[in-house]
Structure formats: structure tokens, C-alpha cells
N, C-alpha and C. Protein backbone atom coordinates (compact mmCIF):
# COMPACT_ATOMS: atom_id res chain seq x y z
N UNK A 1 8.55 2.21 2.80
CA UNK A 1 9.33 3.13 3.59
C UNK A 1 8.57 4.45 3.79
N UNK A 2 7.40 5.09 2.80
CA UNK A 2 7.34 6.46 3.14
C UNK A 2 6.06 5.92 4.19
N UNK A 3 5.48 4.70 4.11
CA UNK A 3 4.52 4.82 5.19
C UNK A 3 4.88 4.87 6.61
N UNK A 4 6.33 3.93 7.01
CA UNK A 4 7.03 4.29 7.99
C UNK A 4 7.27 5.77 8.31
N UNK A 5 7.84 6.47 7.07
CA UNK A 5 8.08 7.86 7.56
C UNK A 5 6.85 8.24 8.43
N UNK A 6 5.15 8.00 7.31
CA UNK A 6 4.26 9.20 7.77
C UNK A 6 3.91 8.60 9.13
N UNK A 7 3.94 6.98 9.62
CA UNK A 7 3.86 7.29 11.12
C UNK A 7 4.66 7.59 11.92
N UNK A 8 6.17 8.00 11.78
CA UNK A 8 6.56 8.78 12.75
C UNK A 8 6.55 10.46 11.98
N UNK A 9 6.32 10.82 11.53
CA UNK A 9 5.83 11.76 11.29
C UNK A 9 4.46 12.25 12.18
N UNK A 10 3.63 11.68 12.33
CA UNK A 10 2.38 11.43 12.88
C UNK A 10 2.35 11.21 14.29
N UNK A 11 3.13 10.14 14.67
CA UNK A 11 3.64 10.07 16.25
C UNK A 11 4.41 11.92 16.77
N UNK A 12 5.45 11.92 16.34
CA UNK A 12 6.10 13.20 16.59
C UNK A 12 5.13 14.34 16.37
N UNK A 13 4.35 14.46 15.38
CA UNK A 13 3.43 15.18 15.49
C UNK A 13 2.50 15.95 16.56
N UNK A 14 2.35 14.42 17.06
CA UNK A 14 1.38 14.99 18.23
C UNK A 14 1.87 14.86 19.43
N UNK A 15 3.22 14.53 19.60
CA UNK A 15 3.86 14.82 20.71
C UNK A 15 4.64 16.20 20.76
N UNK A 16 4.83 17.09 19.98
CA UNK A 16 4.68 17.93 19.46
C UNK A 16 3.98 18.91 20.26
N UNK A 17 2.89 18.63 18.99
CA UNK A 17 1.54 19.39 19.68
C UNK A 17 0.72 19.31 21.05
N UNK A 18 1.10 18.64 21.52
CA UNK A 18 0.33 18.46 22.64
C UNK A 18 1.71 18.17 23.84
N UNK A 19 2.43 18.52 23.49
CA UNK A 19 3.43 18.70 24.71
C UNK A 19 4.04 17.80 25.90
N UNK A 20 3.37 16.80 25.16
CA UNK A 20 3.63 15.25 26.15
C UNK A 20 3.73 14.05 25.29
N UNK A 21 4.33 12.76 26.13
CA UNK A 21 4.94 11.92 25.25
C UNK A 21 3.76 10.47 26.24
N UNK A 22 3.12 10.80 27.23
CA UNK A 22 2.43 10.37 28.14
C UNK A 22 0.73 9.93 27.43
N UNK A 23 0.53 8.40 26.99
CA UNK A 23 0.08 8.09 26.20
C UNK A 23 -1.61 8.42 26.89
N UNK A 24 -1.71 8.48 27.54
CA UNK A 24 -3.05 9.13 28.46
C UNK A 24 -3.98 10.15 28.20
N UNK A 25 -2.64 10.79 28.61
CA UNK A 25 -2.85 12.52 27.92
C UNK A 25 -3.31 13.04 26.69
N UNK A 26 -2.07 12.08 25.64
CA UNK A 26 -2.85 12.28 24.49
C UNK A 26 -3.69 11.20 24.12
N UNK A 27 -4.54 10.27 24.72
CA UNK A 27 -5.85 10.17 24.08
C UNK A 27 -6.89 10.90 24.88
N UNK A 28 -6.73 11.42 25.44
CA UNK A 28 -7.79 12.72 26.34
C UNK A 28 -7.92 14.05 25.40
N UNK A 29 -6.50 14.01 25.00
CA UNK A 29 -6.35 15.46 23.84
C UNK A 29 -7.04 15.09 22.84
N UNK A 30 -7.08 14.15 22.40
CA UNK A 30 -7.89 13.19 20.86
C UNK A 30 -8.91 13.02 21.15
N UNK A 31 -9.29 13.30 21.78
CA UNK A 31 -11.14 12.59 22.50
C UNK A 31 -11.21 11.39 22.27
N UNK A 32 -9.89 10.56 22.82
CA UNK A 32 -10.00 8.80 22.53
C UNK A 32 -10.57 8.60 23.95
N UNK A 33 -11.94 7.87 24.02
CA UNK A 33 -12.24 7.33 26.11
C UNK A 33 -11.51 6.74 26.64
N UNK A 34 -11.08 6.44 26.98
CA UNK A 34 -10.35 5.39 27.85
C UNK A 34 -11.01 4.48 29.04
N UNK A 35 -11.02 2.88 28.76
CA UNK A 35 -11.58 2.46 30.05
C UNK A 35 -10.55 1.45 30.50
N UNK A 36 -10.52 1.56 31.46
CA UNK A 36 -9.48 0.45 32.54
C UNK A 36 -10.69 -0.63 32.66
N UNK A 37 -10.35 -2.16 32.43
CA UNK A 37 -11.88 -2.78 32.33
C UNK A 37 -10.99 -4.25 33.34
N UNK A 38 -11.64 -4.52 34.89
CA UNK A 38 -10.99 -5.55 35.23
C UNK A 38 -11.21 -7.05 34.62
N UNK A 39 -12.22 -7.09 33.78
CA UNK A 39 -12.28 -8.58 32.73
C UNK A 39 -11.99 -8.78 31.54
N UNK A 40 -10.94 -8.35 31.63
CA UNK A 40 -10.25 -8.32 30.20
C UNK A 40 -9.74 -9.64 30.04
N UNK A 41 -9.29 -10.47 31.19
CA UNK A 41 -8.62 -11.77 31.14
C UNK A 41 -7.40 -11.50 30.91
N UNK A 42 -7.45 -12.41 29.65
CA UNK A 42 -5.51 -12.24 28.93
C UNK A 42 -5.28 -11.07 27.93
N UNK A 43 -6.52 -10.59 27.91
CA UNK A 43 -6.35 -9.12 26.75
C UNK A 43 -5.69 -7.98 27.23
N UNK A 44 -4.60 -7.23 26.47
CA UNK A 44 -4.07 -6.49 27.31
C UNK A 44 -4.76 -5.15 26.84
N UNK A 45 -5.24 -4.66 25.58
CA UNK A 45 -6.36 -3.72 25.44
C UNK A 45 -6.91 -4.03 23.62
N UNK A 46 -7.45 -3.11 23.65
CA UNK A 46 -8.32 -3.03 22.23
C UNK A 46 -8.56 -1.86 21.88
N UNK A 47 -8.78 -1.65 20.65
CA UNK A 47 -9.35 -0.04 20.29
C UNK A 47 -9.67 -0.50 19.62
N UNK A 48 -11.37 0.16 19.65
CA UNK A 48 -12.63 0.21 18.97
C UNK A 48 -13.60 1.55 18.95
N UNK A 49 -14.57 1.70 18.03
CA UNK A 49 -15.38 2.27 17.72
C UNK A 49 -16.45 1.75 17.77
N UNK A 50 -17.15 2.84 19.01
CA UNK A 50 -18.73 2.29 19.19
C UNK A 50 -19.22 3.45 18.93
N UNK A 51 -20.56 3.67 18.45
CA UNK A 51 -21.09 4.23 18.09
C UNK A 51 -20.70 5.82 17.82
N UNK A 52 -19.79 6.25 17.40
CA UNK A 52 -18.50 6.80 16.47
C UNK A 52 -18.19 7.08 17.91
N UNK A 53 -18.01 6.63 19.16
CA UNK A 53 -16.79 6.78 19.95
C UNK A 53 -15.75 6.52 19.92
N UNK A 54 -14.37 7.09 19.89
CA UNK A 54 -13.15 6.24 19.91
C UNK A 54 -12.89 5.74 21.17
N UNK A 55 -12.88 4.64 21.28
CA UNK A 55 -12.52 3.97 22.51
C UNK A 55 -11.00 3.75 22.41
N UNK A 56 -10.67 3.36 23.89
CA UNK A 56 -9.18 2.14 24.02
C UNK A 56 -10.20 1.61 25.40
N UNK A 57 -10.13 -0.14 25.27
CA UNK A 57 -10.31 -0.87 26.76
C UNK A 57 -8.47 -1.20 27.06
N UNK A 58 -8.50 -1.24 28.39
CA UNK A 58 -7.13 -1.49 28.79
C UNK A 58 -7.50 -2.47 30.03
N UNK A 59 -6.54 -3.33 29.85
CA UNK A 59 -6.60 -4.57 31.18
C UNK A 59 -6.37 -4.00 32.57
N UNK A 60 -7.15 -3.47 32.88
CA UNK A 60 -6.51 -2.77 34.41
C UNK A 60 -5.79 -3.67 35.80
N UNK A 61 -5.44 -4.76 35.10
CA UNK A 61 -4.55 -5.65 36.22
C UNK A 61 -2.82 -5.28 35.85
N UNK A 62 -3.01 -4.74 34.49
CA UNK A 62 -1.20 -4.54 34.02
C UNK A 62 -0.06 -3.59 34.84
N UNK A 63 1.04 -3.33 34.50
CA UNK A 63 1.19 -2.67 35.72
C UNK A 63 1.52 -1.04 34.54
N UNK A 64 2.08 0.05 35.20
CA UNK A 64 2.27 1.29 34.38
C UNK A 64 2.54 1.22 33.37
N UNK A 65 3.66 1.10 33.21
CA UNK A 65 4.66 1.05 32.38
C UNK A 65 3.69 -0.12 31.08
N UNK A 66 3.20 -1.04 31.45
CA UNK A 66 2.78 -1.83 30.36
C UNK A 66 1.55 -1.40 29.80
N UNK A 67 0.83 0.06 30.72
CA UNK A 67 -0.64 0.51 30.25
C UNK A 67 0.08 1.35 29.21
N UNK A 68 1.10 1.82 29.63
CA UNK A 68 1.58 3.31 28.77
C UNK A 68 1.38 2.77 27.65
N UNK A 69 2.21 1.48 27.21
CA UNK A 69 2.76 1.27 25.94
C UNK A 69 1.44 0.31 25.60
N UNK A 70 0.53 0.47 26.29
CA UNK A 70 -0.64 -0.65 25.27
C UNK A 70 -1.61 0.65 24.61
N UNK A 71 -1.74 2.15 25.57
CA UNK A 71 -2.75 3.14 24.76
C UNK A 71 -2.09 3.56 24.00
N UNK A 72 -0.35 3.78 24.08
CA UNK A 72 0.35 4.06 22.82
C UNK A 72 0.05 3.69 21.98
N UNK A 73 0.10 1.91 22.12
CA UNK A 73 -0.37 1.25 20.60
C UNK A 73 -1.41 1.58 19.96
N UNK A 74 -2.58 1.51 21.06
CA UNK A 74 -3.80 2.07 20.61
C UNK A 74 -4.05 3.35 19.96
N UNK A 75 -3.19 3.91 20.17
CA UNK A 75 -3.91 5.26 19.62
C UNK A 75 -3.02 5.20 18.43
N UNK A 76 -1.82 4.20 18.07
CA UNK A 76 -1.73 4.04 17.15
C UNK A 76 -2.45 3.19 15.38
N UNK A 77 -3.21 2.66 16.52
CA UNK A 77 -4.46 2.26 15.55
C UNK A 77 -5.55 3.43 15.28
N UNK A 78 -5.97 4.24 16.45
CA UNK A 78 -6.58 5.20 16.03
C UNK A 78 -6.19 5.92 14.93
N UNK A 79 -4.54 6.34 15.14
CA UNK A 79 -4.52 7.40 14.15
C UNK A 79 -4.35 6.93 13.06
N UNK A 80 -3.53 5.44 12.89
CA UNK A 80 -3.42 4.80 11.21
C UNK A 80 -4.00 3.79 11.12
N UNK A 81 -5.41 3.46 11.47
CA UNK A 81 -6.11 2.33 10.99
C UNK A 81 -8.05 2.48 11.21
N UNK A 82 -7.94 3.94 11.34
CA UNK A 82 -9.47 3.62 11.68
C UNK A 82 -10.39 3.62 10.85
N UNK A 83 -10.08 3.48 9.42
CA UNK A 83 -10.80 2.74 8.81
C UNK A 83 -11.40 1.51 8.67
N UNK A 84 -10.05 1.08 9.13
CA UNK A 84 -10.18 -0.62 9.23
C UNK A 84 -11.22 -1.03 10.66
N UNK A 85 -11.06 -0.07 12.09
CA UNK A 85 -11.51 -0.18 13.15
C UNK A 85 -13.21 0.05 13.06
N UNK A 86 -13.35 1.10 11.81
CA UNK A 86 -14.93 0.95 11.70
C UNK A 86 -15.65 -0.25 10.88
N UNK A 87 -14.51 -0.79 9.92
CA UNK A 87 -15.60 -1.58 9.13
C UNK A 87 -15.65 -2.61 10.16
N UNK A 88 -14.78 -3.21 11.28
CA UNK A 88 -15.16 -4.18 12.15
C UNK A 88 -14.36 -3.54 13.45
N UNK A 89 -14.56 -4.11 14.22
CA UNK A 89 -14.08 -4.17 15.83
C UNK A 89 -12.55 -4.91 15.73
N UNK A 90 -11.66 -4.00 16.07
CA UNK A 90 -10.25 -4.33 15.91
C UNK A 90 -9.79 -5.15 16.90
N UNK A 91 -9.77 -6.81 17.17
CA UNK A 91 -9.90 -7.29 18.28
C UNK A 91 -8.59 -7.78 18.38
N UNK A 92 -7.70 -8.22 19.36
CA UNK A 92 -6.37 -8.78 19.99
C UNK A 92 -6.20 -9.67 18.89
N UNK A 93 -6.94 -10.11 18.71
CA UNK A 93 -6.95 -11.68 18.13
C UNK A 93 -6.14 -11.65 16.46
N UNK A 94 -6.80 -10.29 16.35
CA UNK A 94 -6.34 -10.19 14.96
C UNK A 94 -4.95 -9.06 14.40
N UNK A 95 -5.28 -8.23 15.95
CA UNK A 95 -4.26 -7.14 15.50
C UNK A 95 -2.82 -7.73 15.98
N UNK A 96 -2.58 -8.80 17.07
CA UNK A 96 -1.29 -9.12 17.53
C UNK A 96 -1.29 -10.38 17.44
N UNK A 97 -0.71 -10.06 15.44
CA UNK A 97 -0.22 -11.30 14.87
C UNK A 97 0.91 -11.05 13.64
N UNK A 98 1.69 -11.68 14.27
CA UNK A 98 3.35 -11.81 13.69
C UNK A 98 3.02 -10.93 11.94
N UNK A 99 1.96 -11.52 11.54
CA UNK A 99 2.24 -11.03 9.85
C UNK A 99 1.08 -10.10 9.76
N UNK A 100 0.87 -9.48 10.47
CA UNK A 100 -0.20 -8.44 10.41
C UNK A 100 0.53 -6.92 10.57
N UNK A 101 0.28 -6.04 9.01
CA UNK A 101 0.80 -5.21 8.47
C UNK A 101 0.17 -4.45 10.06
N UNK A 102 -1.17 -3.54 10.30
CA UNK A 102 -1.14 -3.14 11.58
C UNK A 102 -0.22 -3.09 12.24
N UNK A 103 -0.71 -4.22 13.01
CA UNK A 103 0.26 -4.08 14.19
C UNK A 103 1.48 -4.09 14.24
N UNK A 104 2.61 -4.17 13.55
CA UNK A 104 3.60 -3.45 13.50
C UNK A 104 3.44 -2.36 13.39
N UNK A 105 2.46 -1.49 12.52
CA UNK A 105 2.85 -0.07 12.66
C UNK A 105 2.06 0.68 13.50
N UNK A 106 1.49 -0.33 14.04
CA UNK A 106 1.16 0.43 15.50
C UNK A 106 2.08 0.19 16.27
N UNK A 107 3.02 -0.73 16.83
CA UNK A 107 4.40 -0.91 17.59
C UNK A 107 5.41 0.12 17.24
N UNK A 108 5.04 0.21 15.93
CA UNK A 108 6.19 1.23 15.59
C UNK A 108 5.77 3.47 16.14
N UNK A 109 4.28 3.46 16.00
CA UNK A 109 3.67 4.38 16.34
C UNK A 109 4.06 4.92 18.10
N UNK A 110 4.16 3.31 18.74
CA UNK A 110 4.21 3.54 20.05
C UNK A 110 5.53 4.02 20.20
N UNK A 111 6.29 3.27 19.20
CA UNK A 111 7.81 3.15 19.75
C UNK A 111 8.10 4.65 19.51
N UNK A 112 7.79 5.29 19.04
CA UNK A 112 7.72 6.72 18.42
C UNK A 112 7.08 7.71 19.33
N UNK A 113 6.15 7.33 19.78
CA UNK A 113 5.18 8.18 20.94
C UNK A 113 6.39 8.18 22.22
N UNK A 114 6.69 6.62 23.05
CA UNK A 114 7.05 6.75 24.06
C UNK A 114 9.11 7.04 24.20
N UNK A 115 9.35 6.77 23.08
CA UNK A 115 11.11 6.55 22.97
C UNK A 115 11.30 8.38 22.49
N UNK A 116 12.05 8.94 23.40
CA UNK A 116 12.50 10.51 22.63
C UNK A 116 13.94 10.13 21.73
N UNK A 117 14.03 10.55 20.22
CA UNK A 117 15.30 10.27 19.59
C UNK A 117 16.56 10.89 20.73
N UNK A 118 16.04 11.87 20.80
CA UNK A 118 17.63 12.58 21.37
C UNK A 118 18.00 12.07 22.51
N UNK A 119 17.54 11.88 23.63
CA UNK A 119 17.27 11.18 24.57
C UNK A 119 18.25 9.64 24.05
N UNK A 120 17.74 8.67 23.18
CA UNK A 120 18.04 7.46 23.15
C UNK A 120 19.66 7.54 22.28
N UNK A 121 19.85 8.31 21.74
CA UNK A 121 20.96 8.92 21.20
C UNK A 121 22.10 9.04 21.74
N UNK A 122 21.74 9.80 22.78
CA UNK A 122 22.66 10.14 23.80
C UNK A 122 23.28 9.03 24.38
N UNK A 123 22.08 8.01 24.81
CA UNK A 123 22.68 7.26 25.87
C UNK A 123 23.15 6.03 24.89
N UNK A 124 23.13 6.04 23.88
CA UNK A 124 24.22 5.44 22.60
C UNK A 124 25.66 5.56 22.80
N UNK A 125 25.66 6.79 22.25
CA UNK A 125 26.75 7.59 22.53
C UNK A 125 27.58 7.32 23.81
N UNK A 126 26.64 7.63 24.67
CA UNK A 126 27.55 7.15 26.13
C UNK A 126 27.84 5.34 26.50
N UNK A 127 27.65 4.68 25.64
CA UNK A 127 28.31 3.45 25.11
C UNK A 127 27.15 2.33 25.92
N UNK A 128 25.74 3.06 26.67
CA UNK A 128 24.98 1.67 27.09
C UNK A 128 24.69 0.99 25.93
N UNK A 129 23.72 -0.42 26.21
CA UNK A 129 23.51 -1.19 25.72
C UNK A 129 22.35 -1.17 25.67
N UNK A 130 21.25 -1.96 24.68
CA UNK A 130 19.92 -2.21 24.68
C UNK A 130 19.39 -2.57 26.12
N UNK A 131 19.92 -3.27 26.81
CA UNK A 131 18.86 -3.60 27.61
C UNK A 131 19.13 -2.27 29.07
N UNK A 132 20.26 -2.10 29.07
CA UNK A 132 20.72 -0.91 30.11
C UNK A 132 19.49 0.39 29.48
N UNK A 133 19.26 0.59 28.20
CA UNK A 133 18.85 1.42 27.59
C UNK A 133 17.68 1.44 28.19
N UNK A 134 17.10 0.35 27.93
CA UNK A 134 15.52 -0.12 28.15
C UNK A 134 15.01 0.14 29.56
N UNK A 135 16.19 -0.03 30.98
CA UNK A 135 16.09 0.00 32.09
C UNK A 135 15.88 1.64 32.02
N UNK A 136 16.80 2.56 31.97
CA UNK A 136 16.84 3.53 32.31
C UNK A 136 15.98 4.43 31.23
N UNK A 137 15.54 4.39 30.43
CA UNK A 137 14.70 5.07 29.99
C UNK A 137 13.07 4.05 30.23
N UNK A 138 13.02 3.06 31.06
CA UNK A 138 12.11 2.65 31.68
C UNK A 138 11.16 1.89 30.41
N UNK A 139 11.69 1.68 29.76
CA UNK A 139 10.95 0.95 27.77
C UNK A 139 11.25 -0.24 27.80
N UNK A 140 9.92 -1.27 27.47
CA UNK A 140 9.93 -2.44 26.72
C UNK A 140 11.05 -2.91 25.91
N UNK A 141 12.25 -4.00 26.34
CA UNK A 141 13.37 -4.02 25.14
C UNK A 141 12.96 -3.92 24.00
N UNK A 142 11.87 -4.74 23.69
CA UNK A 142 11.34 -5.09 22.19
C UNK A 142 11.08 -3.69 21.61
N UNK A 143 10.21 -2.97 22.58
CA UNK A 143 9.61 -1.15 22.01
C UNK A 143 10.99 -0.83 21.63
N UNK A 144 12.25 -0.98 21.95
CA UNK A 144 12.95 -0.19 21.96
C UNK A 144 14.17 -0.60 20.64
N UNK A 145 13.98 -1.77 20.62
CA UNK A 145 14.62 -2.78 19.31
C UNK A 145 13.85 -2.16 18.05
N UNK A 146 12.40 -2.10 18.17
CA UNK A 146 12.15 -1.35 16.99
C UNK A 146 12.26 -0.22 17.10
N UNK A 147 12.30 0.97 17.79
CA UNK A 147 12.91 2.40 17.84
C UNK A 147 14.04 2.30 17.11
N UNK A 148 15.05 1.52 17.65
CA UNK A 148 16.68 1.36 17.02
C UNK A 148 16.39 1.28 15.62
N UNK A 149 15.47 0.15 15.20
CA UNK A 149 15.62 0.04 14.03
C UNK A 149 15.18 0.78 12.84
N UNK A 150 14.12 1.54 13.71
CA UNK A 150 13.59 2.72 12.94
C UNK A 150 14.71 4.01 12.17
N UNK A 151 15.58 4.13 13.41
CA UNK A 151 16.67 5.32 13.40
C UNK A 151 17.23 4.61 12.43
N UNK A 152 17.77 3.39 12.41
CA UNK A 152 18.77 2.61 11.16
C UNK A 152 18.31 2.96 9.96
N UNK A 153 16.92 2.29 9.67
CA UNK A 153 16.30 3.15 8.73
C UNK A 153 16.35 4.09 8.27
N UNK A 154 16.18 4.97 9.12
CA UNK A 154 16.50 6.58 8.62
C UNK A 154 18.02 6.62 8.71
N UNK A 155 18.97 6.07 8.78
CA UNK A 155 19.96 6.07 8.63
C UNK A 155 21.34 6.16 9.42
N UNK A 156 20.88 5.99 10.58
CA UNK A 156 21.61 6.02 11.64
C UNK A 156 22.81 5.07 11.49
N UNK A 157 23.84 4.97 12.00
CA UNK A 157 24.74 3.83 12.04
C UNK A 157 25.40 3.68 13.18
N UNK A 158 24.06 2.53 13.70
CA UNK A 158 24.19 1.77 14.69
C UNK A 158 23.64 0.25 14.75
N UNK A 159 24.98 -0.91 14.77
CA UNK A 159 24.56 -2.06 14.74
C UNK A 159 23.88 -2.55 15.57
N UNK A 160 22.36 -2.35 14.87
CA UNK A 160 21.00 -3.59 15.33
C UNK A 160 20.91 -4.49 14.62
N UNK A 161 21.16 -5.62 15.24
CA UNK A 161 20.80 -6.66 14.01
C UNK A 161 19.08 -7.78 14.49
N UNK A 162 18.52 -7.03 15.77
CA UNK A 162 17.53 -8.35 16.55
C UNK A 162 15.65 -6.92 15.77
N UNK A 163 15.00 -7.71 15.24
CA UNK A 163 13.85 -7.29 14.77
C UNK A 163 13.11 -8.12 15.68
N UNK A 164 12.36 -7.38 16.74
CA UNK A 164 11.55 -7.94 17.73
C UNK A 164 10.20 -8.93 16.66
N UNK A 165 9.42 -10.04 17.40
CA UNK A 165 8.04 -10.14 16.56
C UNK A 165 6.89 -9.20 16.36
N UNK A 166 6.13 -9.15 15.65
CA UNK A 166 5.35 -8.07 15.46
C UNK A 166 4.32 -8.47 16.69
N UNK A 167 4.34 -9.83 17.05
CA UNK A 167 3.18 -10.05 18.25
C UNK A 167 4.20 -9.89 19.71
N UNK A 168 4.81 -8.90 19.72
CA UNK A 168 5.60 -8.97 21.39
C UNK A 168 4.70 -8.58 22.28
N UNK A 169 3.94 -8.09 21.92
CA UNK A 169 3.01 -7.49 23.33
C UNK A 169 2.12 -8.98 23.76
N UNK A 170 1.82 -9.56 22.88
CA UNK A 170 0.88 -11.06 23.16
C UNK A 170 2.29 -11.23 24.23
N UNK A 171 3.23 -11.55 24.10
CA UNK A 171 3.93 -12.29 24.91
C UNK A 171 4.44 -11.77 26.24
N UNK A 172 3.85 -10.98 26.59
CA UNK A 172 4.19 -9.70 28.01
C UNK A 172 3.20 -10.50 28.73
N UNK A 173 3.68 -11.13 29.98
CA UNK A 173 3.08 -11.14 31.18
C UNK A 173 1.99 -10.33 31.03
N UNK A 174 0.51 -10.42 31.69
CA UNK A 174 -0.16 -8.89 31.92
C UNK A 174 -0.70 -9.55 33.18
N UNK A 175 0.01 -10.31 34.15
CA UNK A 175 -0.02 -10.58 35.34
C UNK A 175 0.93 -10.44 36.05
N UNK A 176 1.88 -9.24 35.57
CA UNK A 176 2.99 -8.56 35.94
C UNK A 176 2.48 -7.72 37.31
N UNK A 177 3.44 -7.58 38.91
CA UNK A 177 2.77 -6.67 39.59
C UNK A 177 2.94 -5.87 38.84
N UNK A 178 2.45 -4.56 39.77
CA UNK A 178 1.74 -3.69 39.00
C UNK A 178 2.72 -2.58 40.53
């Protein structure tokens, strides 16, 4: 549980500091590169370290909304795994898999970067539903199933009972228009 805390601690942090929730922005603020790469195939991105660059590659066939939430993730590996990203190349293969400690808490990093609490609160309150939620604040259901569940965590009381897979992003179209 306190490692959950320190990545949203860490997410909020730098949305925070840097005044945007716009996953772009802040890897430009981080000096993370960013490349839109059209042969990515079925990869929807990666973050790696080349020669101490922080990279993110991103599938540039995806459409917005699915780039946002893939440099989210990424830079959620940047900020809680780049240890692991230097001793090898952090590849799809390995980070978006159901029992891989990562990538959940990089899902959870994103869900934190792109979901505002007060914001999702509200529209609780005003009695929508997960997926109404997801529409109008324009979020991945799954991103947003673990947001919920995060708040539960911290203590919220609101019945979630659906824990997305830790590999949901493998399962996103990324031949979605765009």
C-alpha cells in the first residue's frame, strides 16, 4: 500500500508542478524524447534508455486519446522503474503482462496523471456511471476502473467491485481511427 501511495504521490506531484495533466507536456518538462515511430506494428509504445536518453516510442497510427494514455504510462515507467529500464530495454513484451508488478503501477501512474480526483468525484456524486464517466471525461473504462479503485483504497466509499487486467492496454485496438 505505501508504494501505491508514493506513485500517486509522484503522479500528482508533477501535475502539480508543471501545471498540466497533458502527458506530452510533461515528458518535454522531464526531458523524456518522444518519437511517434510509424513501424511499431502492434506495439503501442515503449520506454527506453539509449544512451542515458530517456526515450518513449509511440505507435503513431493510434488515435489521441490512446497516445495520451500510452506516454502517461510511459513516463510512468520513467519515473518508477528506471532502474529496471537501464539494466535492460523495457520492451511490450514484458511490461504488459497480467502478473507484472510494473505495469500495473504504471497503469496506476497514468490513471493518476490523466483522471483529476475532484473532477471524477463530482460526477459520482451526480449519480453517472463508469462508463458515462469514461465518455465524458473522455478516459479508457479500464484507466478509470483503476482510478476508482485507487480512491477505494484510500478510502472512498464507492462500490467498485471490476479490477481491470494489468495487460488492458495489450488489448486496445491500436488500429483505432484516429
Amino acid at each position: 500500500m505505501a508504494r501505491l501511495n508514493k506513485i500517486k504521490n509522484t503522479a500528482e506531484s508533477l501535475v502539480k508542478k508543471h501545471a498540466t495533466r497533458e502527458p506530452a507536456k510533461l515528458a518535454e518538462r522531464l526531458g523524456i524524447h518522444l518519437y511517434y515511430l510509424n513501424d511499431l506494428k502492434d506495439m503501442l509504445g515503449m520506454y527506453t534508455v539509449i544512451n542515458k536518453r530517456r526515450s518513449i516510442l509511440v505507435n503513431a497510427s493510434l488515435n489521441k486519446r490512446l497516445i495520451e494514455l500510452v506516454i502517461a504510462h510511459e513516463i510512468g515507467h520513467d519515473r518508477l522503474h528506471q532502474k529496471i529500464c537501464k539494466e535492460s530495454s523495457f520492451r511490450e513484451f514484458q511490461v504488459l503482462d497480467v502478473t507484472s508488478r510494473p505495469e500495473y503501477e504504471a497503469n496506476v501512474f497514468a490513471a493518476h496523471i490523466l483522471i483529476d480526483d475532484h473532477k471524477l468525484i463530482g460526477l459520482l456524486k451526480e449519480g453517472y456511471d463508469v462508463l458515462q464517466i469514461s465518455l465524458i471525461m473522455d478516459v479508457n473504462v479500464n484507466l478509470l476502473l483503476i482510478k476508482l479503485n485507487e480512491l477505494k483504497r484510500d478510502g472512498a466509499n464507492y462500490n467498485i467491485s471490476h479490477i481491470p487486467p494489468g495487460d488492458f492496454l495489450k488489448k486496445v485496438s491500436i488500429h483505432m481511427e484516429k
